[in-house]
C-alpha atoms as a PDB file:
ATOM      1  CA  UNK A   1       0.000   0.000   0.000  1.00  0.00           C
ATOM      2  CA  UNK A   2       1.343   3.585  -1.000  1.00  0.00           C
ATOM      3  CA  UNK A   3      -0.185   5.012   2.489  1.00  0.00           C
ATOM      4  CA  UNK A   4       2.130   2.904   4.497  1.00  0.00           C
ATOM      5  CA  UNK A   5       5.195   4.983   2.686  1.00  0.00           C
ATOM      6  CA  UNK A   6       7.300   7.236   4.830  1.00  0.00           C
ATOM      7  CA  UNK A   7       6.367  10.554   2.503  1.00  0.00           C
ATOM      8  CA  UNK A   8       2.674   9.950   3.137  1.00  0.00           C
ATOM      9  CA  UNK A   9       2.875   9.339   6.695  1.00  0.00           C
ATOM     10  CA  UNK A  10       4.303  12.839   7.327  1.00  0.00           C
ATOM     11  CA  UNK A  11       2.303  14.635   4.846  1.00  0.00           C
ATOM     12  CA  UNK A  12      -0.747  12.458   7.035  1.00  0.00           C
ATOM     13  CA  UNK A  13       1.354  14.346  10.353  1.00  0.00           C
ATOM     14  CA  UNK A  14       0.602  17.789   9.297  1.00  0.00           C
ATOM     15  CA  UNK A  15      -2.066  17.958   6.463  1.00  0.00           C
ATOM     16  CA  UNK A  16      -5.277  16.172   7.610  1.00  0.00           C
ATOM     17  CA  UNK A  17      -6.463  18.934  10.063  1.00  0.00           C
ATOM     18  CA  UNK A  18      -6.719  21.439   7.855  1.00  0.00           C
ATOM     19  CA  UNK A  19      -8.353  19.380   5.044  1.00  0.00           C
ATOM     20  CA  UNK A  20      -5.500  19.506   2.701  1.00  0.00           C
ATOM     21  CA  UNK A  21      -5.019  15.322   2.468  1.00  0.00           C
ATOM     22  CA  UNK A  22      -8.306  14.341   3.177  1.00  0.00           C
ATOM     23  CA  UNK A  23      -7.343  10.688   4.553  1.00  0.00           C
ATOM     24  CA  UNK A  24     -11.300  10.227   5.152  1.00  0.00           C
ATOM     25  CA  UNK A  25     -11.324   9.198   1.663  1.00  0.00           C
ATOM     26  CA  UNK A  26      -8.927   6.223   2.310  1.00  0.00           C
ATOM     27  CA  UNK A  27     -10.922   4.694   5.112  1.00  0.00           C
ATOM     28  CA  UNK A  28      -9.687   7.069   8.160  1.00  0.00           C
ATOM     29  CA  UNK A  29     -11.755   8.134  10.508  1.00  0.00           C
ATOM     30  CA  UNK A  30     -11.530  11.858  11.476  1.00  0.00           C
ATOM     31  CA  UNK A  31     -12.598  13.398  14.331  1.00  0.00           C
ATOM     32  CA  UNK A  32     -15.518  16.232  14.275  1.00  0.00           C
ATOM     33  CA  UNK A  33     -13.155  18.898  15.210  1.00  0.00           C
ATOM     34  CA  UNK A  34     -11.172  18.403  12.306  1.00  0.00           C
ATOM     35  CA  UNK A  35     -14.395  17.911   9.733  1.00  0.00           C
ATOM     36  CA  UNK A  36     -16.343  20.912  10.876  1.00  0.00           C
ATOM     37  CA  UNK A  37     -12.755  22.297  10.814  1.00  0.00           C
ATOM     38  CA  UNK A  38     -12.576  21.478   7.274  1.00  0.00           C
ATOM     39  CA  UNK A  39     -16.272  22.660   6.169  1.00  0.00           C
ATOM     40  CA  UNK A  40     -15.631  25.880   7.824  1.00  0.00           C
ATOM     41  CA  UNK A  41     -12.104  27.093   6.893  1.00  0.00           C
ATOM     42  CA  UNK A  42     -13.252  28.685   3.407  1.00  0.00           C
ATOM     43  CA  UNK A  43     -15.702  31.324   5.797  1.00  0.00           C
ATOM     44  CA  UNK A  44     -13.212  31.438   8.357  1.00  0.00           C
ATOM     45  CA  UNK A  45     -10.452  32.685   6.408  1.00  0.00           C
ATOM     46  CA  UNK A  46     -12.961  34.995   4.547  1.00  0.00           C
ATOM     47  CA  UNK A  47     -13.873  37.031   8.187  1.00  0.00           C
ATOM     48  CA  UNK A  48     -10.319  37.025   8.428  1.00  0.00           C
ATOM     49  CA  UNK A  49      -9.981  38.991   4.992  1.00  0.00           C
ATOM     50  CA  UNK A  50     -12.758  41.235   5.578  1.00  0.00           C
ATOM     51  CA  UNK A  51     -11.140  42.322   9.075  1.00  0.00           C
ATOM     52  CA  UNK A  52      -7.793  43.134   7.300  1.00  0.00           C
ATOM     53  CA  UNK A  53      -9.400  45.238   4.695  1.00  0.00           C
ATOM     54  CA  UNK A  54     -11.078  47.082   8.008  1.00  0.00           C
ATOM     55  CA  UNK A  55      -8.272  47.433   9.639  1.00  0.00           C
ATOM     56  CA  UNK A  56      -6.259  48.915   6.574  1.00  0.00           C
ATOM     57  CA  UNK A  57     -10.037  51.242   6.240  1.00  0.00           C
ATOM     58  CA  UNK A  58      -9.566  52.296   9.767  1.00  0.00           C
ATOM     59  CA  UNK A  59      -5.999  52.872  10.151  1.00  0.00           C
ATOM     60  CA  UNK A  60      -5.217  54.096   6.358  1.00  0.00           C
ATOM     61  CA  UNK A  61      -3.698  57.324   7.394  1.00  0.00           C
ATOM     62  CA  UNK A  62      -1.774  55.985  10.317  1.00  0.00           C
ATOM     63  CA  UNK A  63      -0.092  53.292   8.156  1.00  0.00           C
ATOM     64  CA  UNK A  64       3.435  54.046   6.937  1.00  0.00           C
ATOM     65  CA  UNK A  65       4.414  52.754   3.444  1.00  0.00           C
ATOM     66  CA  UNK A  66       6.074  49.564   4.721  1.00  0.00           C
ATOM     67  CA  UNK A  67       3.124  48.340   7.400  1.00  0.00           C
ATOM     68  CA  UNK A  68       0.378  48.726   4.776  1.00  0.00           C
ATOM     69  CA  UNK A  69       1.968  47.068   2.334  1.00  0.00           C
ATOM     70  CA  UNK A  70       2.443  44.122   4.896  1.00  0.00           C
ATOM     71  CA  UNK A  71      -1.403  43.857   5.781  1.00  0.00           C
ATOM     72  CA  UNK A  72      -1.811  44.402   1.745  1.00  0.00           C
ATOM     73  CA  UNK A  73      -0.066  41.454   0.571  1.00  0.00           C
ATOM     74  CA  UNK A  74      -1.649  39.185   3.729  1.00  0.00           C
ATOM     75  CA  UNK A  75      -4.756  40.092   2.348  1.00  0.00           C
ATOM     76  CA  UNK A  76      -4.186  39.047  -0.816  1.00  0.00           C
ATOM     77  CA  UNK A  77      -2.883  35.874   0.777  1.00  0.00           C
ATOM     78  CA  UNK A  78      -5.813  35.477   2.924  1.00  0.00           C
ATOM     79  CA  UNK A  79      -8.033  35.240  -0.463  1.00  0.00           C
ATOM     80  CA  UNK A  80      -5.912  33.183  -1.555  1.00  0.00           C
ATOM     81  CA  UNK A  81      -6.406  30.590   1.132  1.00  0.00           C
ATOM     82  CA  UNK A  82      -9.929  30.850   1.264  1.00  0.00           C
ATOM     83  CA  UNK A  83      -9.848  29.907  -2.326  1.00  0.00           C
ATOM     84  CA  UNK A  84      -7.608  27.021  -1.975  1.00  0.00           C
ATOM     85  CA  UNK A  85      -9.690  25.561   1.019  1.00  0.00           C
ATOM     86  CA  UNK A  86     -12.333  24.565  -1.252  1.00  0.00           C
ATOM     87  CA  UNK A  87     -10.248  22.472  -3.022  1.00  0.00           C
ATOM     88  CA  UNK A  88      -9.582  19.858  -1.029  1.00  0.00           C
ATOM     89  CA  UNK A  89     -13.492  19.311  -0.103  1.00  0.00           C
ATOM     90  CA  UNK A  90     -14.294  19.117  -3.887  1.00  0.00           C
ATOM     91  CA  UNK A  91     -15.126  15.501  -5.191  1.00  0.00           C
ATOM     92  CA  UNK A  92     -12.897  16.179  -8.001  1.00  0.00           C
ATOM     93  CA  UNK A  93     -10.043  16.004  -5.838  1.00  0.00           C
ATOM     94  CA  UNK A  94     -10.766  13.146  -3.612  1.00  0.00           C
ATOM     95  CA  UNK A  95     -11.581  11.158  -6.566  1.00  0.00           C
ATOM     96  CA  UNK A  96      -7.855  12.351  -8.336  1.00  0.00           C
ATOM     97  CA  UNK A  97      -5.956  11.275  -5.047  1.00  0.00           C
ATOM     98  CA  UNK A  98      -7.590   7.979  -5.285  1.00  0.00           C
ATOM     99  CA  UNK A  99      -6.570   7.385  -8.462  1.00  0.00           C
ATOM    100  CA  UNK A 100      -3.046   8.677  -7.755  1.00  0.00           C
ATOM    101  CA  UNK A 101      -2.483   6.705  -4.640  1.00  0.00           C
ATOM    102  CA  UNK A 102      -4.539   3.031  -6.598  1.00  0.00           C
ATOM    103  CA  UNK A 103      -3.686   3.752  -9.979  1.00  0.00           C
ATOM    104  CA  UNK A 104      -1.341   5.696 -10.639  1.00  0.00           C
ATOM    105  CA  UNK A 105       1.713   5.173  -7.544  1.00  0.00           C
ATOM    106  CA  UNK A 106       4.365   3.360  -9.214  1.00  0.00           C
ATOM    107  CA  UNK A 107       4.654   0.962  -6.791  1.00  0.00           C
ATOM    108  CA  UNK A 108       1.440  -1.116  -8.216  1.00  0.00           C
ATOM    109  CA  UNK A 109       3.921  -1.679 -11.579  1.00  0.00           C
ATOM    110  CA  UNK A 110       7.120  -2.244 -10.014  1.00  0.00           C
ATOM    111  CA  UNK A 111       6.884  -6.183 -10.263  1.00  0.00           C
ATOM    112  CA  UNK A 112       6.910  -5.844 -13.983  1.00  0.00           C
ATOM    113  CA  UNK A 113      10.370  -5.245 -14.559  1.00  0.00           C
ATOM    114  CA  UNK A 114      14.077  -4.381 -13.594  1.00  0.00           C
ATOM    115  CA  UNK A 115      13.464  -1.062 -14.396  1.00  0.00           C
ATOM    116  CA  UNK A 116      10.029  -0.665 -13.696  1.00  0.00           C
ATOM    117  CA  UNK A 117      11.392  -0.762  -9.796  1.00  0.00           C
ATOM    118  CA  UNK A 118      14.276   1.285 -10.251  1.00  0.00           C
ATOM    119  CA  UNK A 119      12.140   4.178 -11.279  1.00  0.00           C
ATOM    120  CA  UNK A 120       9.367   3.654  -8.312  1.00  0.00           C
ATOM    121  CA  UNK A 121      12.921   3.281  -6.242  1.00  0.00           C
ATOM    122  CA  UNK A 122      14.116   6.551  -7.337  1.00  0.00           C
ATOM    123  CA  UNK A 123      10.894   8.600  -7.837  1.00  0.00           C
ATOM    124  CA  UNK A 124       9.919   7.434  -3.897  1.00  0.00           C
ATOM    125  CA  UNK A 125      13.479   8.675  -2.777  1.00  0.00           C
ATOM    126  CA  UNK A 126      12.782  12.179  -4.493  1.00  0.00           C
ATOM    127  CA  UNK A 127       9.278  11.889  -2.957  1.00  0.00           C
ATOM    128  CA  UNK A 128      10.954  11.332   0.361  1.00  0.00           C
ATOM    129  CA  UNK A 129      13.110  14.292   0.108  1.00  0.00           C
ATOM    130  CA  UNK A 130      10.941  16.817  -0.760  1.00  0.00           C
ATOM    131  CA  UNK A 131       8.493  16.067   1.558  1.00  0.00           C
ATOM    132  CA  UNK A 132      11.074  16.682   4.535  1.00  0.00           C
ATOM    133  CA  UNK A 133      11.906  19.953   2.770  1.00  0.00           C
ATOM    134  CA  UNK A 134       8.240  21.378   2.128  1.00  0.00           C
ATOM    135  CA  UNK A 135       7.450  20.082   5.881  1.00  0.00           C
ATOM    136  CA  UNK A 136      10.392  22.112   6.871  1.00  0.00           C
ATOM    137  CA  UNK A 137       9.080  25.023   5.233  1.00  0.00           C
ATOM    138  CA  UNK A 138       6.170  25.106   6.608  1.00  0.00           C
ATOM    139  CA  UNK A 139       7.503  25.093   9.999  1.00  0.00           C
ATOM    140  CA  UNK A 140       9.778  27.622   9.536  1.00  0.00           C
ATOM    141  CA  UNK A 141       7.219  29.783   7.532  1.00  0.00           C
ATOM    142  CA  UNK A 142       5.347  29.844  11.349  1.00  0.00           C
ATOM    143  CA  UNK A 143       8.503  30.474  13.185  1.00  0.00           C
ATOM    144  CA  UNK A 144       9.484  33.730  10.651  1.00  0.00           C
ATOM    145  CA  UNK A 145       6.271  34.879  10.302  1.00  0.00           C
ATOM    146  CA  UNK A 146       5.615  34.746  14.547  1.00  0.00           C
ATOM    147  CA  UNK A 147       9.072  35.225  15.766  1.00  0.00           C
ATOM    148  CA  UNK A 148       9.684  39.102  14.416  1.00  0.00           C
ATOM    149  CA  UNK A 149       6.705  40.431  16.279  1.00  0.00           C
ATOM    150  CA  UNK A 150       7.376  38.539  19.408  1.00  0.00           C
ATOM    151  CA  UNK A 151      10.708  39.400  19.783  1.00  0.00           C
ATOM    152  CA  UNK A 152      10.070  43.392  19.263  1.00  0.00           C
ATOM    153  CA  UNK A 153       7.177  42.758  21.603  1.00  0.00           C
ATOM    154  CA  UNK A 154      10.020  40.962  24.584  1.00  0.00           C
ATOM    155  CA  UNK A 155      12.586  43.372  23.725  1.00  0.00           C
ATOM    156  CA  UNK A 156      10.571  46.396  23.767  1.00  0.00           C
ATOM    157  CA  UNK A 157       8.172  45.474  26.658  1.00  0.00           C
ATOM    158  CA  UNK A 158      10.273  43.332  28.756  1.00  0.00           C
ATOM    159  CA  UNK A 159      13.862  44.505  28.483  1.00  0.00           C
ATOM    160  CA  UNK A 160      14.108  48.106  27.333  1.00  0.00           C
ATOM    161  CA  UNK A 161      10.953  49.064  28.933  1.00  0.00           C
ATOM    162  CA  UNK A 162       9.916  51.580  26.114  1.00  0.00           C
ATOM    163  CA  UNK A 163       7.408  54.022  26.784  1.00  0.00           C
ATOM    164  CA  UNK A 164       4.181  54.277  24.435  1.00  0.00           C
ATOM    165  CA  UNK A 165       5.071  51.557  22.718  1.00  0.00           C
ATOM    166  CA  UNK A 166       2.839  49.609  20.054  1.00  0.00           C
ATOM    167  CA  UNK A 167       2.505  45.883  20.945  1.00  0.00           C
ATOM    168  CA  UNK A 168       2.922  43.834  17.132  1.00  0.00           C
ATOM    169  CA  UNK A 169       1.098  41.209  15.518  1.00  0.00           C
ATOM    170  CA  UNK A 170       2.467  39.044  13.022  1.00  0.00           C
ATOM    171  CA  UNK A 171      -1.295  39.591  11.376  1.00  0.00           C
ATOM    172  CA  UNK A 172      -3.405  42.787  11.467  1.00  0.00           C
ATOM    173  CA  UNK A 173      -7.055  42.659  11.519  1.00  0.00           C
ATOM    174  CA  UNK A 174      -9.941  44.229  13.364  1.00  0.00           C
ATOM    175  CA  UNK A 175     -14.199  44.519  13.401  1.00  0.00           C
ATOM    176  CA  UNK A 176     -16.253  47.039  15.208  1.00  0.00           C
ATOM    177  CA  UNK A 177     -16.208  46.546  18.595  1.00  0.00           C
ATOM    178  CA  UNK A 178     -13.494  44.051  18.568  1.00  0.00           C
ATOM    179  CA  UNK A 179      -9.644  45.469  18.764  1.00  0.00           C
ATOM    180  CA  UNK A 180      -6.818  42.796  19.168  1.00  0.00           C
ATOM    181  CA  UNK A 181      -4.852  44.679  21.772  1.00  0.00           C
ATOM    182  CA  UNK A 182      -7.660  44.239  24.069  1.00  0.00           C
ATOM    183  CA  UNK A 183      -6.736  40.731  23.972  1.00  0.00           C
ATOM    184  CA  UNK A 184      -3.244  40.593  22.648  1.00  0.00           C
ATOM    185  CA  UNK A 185      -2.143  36.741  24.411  1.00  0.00           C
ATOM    186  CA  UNK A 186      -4.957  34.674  22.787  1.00  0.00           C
ATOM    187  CA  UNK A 187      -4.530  36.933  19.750  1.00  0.00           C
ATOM    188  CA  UNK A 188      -1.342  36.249  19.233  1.00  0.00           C
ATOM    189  CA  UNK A 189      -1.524  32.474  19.844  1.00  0.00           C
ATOM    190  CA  UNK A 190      -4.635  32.900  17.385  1.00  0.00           C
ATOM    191  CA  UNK A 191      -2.605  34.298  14.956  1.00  0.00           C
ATOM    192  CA  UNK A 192      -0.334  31.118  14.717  1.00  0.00           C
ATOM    193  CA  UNK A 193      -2.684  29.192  14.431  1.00  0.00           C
ATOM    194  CA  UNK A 194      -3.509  30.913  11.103  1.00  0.00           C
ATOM    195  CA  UNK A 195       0.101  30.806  10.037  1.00  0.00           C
ATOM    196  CA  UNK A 196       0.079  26.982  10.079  1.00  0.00           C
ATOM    197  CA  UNK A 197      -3.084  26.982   8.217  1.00  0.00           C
ATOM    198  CA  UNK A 198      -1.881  29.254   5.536  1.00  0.00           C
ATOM    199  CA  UNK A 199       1.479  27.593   5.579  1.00  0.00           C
ATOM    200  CA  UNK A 200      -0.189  24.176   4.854  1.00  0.00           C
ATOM    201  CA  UNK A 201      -2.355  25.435   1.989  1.00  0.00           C
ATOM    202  CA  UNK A 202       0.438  27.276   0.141  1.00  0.00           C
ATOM    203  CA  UNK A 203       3.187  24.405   0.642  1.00  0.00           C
ATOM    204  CA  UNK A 204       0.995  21.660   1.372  1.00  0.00           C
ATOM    205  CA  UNK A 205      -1.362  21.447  -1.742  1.00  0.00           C
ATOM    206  CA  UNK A 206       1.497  22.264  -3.667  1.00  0.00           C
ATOM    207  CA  UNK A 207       3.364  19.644  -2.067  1.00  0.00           C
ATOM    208  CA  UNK A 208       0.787  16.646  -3.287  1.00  0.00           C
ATOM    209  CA  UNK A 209       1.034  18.496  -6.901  1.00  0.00           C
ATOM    210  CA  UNK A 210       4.358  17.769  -7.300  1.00  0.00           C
ATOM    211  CA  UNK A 211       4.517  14.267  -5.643  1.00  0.00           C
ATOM    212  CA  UNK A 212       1.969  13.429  -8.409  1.00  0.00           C
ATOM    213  CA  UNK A 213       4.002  14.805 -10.863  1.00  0.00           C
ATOM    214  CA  UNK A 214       6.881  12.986  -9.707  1.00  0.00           C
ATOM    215  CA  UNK A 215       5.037   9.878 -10.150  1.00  0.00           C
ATOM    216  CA  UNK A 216       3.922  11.008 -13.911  1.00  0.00           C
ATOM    217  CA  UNK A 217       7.316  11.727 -14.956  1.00  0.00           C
ATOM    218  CA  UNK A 218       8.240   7.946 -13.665  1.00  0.00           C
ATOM    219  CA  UNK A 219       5.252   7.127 -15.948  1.00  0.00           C
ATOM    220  CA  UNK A 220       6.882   9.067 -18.476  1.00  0.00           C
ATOM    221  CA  UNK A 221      10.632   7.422 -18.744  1.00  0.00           C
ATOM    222  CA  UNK A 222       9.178   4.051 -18.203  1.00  0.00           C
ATOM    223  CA  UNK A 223       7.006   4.208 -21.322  1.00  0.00           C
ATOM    224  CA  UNK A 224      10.196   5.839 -23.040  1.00  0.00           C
ATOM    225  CA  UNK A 225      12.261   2.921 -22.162  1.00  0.00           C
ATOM    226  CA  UNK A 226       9.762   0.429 -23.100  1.00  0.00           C
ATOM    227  CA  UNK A 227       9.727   2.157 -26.835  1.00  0.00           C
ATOM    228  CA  UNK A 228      13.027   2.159 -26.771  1.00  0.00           C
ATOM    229  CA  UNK A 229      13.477  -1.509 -25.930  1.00  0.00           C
ATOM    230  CA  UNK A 230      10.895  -2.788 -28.204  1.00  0.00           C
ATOM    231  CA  UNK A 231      11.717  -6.388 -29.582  1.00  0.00           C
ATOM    232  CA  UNK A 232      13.282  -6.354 -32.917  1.00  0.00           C
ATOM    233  CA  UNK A 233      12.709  -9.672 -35.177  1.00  0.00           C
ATOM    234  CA  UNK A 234      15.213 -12.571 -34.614  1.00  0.00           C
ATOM    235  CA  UNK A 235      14.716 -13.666 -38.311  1.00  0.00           C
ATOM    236  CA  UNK A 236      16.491 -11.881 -41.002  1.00  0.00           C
ATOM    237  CA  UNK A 237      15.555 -12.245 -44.286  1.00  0.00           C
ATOM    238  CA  UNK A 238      18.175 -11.964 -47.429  1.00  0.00           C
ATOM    239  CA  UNK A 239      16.799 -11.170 -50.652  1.00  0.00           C
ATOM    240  CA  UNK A 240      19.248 -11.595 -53.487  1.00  0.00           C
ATOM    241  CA  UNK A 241      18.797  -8.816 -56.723  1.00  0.00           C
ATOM    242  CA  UNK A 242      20.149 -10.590 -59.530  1.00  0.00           C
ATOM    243  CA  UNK A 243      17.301 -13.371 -58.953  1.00  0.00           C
ATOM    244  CA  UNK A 244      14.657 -10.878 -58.533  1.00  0.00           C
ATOM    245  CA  UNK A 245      15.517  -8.645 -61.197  1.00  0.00           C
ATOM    246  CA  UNK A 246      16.845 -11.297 -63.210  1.00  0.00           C
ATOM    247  CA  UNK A 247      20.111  -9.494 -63.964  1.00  0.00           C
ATOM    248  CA  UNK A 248      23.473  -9.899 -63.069  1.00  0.00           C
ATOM    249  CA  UNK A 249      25.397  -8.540 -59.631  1.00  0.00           C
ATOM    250  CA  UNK A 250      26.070  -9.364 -56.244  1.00  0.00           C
ATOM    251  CA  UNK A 251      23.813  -6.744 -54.751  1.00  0.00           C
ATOM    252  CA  UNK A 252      21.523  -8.204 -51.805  1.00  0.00           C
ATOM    253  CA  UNK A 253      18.788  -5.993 -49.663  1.00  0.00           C
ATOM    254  CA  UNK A 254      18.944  -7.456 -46.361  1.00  0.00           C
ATOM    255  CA  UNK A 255      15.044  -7.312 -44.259  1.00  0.00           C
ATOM    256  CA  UNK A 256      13.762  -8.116 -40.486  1.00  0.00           C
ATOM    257  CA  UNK A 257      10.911  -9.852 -40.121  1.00  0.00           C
ATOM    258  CA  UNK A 258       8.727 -11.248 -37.395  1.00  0.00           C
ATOM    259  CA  UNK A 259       7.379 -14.567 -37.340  1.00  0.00           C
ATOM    260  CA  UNK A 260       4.343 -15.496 -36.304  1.00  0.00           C
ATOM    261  CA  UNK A 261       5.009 -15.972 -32.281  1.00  0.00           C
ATOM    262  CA  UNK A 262       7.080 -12.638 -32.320  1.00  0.00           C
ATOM    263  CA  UNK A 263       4.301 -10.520 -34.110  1.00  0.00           C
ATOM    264  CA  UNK A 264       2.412 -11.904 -31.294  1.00  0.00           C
ATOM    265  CA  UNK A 265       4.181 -10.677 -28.790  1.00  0.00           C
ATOM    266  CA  UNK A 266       5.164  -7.543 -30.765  1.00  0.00           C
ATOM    267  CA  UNK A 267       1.318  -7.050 -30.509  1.00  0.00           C
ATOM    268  CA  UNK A 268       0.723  -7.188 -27.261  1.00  0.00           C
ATOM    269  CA  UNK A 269       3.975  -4.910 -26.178  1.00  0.00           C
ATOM    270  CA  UNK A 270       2.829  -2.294 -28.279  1.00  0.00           C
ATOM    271  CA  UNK A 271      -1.080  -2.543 -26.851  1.00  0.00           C
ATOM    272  CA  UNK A 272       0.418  -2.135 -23.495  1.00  0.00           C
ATOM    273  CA  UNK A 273       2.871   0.680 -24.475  1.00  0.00           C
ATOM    274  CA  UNK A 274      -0.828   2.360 -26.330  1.00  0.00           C
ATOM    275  CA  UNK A 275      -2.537   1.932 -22.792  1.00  0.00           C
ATOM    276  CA  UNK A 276       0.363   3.089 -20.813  1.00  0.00           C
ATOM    277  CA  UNK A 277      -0.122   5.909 -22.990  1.00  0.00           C
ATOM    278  CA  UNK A 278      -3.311   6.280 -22.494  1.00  0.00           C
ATOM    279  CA  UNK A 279      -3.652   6.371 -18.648  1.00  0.00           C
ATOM    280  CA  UNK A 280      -0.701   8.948 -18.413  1.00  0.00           C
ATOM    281  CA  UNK A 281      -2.662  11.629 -21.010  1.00  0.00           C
ATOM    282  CA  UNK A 282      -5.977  10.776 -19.058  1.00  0.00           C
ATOM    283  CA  UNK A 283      -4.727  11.099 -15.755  1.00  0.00           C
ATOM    284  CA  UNK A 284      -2.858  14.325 -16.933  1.00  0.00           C
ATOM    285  CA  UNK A 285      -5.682  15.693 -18.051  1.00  0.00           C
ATOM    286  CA  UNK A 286      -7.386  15.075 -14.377  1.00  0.00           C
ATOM    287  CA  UNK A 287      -4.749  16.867 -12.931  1.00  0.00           C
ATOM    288  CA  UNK A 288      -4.886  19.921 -15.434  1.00  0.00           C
ATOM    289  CA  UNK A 289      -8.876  20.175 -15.090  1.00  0.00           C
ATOM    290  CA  UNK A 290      -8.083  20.567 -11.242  1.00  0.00           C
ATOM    291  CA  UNK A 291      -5.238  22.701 -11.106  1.00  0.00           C
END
């Protein structure tokens, strides 16, 4: 089973809570917390966009050039995750992991050859690798993006005691009636909480798009090598001009022919080479029509 790979247990580790590998759909059983967590992110992370576009209406003339261009471009990034938490509760997308992780995983076709197991060998190592890097991206996209403000915050607060200072958020946002000072601990740990989640669908989801194209571009050498590698005929044929053309010389034109067992077989290696074919351009086209 695919699952039971190292890759897919730490992408289980950090992406089922927000809904990004939706490991209902392979039989796990998920808590309520993290389904209603799931249903609601797309609203969630749409209040939080509509208090950073107050806040920036509010405090517009107080904002120097580098502070609103910070709660600009988290806005923009807050759409942005409230579009991409749709995606994973689409059927369209559940139904394309399936087929990556039953079809499609190269380890269901590496008992058909040498080679068909040194690319599933290779193209899980890569996996391997890269999901230790994004995973280590997303926790230090948290760290950065919580660290700065907390550190001004002990430095400013706790150590140099300054006077009328500011405390800092790693996020801005506010409503009527509602101002995040008033409540700057929970706030902050709040706002971490929304780093992970925005860390996860930025690296995450694009995290499973490349594993799958990893596992295409196996696809893709395998079928190379297997057109590359296709029997040639054992018999050859010499035909001899001078009796054909009744004339004389020692010219012969030399031919390769299958017999009947080889054209056989010759059949059947190029009907699996076709559907090869066939399920890489189909499943590609999945994966386009998503993404």
């Amino acid at each position: 089973d695919p699952l039971a790979l190292n890759y897919f247990k730490i992408i289980r580790i950090f992406m089922v809570a927000p809904g990004a590998w939706p490991a209902d759909v392979f039989g796990e059983k998920l808590s309520l917390l993290v389904r209603v967590h799931r249903a609601l992110m797309p609203y969630h992370t749409s209040v939080i966009v509509i208090g950073e576009l107050y806040y920036l209406y509010i405090h517009k003339e107080e904002l120097d050039f580098l502070n609103m261009g910070h709660v600009i471009i988290f806005t923009f990034l807050g759409v942005l995750i409230a579009i991409r938490s749709i995606l994973p509760q689409l059927r369209k997308y559940h139904l394309l992991l399936t087929k990556f992780v039953r079809v499609m995983h190269l380890m269901h076709f590496k008992n058909k050859g040498p080679y068909y197991k040194q690319i599933n060998e290779t193209v899980d190592k890569i996996s391997y690798y890269y999901t230790i890097f994004a995973a280590i991206v997303v926790a230090t996209a948290m760290i950065n993006f919580n660290i700065v403000p907390l550190f001004n915050n002990v430095t400013n607060v706790l150590i140099y005691k300054t006077e009328n200072y500011t405390l800092e958020f790693a996020l801005y946002y506010k409503y009527p009636g509602f101002d995040p000072l008033d409540y700057f601990p929970s706030t902050t740990i709040y706002n971490v909480y929304l780093s992970y989640n925005c860390s996860i669908m930025v690296c995450g989801i694009d995290l499973i798009l490349f594993l799958i194209i990893f596992q295409i571009i196996g696809h893709v050498y395998i079928l190379r090598y297997n057109l590359e590698n296709f029997p040639s005929p054992k018999i050859k044929v010499v035909f001899k001009l001078e009796e054909i053309l009744k004339h004389k010389g020692n010219e012969d034109i030399s031919s390769e022919m299958f017999d009947a067992e080889e054209n056989r077989e010759a059949r059947l290696k190029l009907q699996e080479c076709i559907e090869h074919h066939k399920l890489i351009i189909g499943f590609t086209d999945e994966l386009s029509e998503l993404f």
